[in-house]
Protein backbone atom coordinates (compact mmCIF):
# COMPACT_ATOMS: atom_id res chain seq x y z
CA UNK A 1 0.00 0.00 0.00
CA UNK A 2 1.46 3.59 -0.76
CA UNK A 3 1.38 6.60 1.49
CA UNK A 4 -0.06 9.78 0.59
CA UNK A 5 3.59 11.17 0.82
CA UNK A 6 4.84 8.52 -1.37
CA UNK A 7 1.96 9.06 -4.05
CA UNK A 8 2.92 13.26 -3.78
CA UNK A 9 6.36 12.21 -4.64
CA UNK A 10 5.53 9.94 -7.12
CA UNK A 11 3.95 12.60 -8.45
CA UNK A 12 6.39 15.53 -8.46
CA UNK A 13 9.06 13.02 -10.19
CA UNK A 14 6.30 12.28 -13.07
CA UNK A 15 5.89 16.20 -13.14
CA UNK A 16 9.41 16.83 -13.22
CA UNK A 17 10.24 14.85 -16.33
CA UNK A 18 7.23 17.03 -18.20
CA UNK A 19 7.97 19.00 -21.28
CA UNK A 20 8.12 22.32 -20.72
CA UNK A 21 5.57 22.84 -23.35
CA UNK A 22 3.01 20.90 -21.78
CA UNK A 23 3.67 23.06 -18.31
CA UNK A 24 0.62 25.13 -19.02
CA UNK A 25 -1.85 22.39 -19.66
CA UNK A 26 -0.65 20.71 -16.63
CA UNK A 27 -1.33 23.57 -14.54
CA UNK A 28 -4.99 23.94 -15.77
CA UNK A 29 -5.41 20.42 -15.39
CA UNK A 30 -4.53 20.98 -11.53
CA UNK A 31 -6.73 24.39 -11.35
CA UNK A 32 -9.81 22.18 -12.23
CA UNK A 33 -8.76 19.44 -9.35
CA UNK A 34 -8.44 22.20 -7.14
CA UNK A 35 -12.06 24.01 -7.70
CA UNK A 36 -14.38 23.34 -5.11
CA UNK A 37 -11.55 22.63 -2.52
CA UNK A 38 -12.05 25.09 0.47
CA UNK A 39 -9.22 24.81 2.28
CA UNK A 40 -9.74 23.99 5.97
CA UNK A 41 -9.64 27.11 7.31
CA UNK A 42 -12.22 28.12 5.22
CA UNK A 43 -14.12 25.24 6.64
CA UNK A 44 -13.42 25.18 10.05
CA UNK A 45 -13.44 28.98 10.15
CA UNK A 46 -17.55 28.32 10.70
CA UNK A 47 -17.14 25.90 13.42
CA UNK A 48 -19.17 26.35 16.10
CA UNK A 49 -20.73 29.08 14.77
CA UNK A 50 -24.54 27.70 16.17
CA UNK A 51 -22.84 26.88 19.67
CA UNK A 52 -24.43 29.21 21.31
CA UNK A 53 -27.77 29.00 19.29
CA UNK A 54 -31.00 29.80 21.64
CA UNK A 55 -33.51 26.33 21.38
CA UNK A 56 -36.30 27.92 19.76
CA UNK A 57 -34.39 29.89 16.86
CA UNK A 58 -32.41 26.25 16.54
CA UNK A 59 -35.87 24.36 16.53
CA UNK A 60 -37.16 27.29 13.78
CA UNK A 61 -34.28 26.05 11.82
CA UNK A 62 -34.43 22.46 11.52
CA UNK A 63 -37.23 20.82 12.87
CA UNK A 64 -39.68 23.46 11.83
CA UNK A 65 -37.71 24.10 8.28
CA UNK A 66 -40.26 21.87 6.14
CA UNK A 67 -43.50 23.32 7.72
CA UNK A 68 -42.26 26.96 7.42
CA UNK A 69 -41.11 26.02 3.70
CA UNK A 70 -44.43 25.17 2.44
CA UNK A 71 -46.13 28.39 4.43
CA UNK A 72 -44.06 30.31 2.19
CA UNK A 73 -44.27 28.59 -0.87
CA UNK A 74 -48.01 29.02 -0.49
CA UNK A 75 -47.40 33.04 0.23
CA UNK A 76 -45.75 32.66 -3.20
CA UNK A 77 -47.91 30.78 -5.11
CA UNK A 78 -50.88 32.86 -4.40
């Protein structure tokens, strides 16, 4: 089984013997792997955020989310 470190390495020697020609369509390649990637402090930067939440505003929020949903929707449609 490889390691992740092994696999990175494995991977920089590959890059390494690239063309320098194909440099630029190696680095879009890796722009497209890397969309959607927060990195984690992005992610952890909301953590905890509803600590602190009071009960009702928390219930509002997720165990009341479908019913107030559909009395909106219904505002809406009319």
């Amino acid at each position: 089984m490889i390691t992740d470190t092994q696999r990175k390495n494995q991977i920089l020697r590959r890059i390494n013997r690239i063309p320098a020609d194909k440099l630029k369509e190696l680095d879009e390649f890796v722009s497209t792997l890397e969309q959607g990637v927060l990195p984690t402090s992005k992610k952890l930067a909301f953590a905890g955020a509803w600590r602190d939440i009071d009960d009702v505003v928390f219930k509002d929020l997720t165990t009341d989310l479908i019913t107030n949903r559909q009395r909106s929707r219904r505002r809406i449609d009319e």
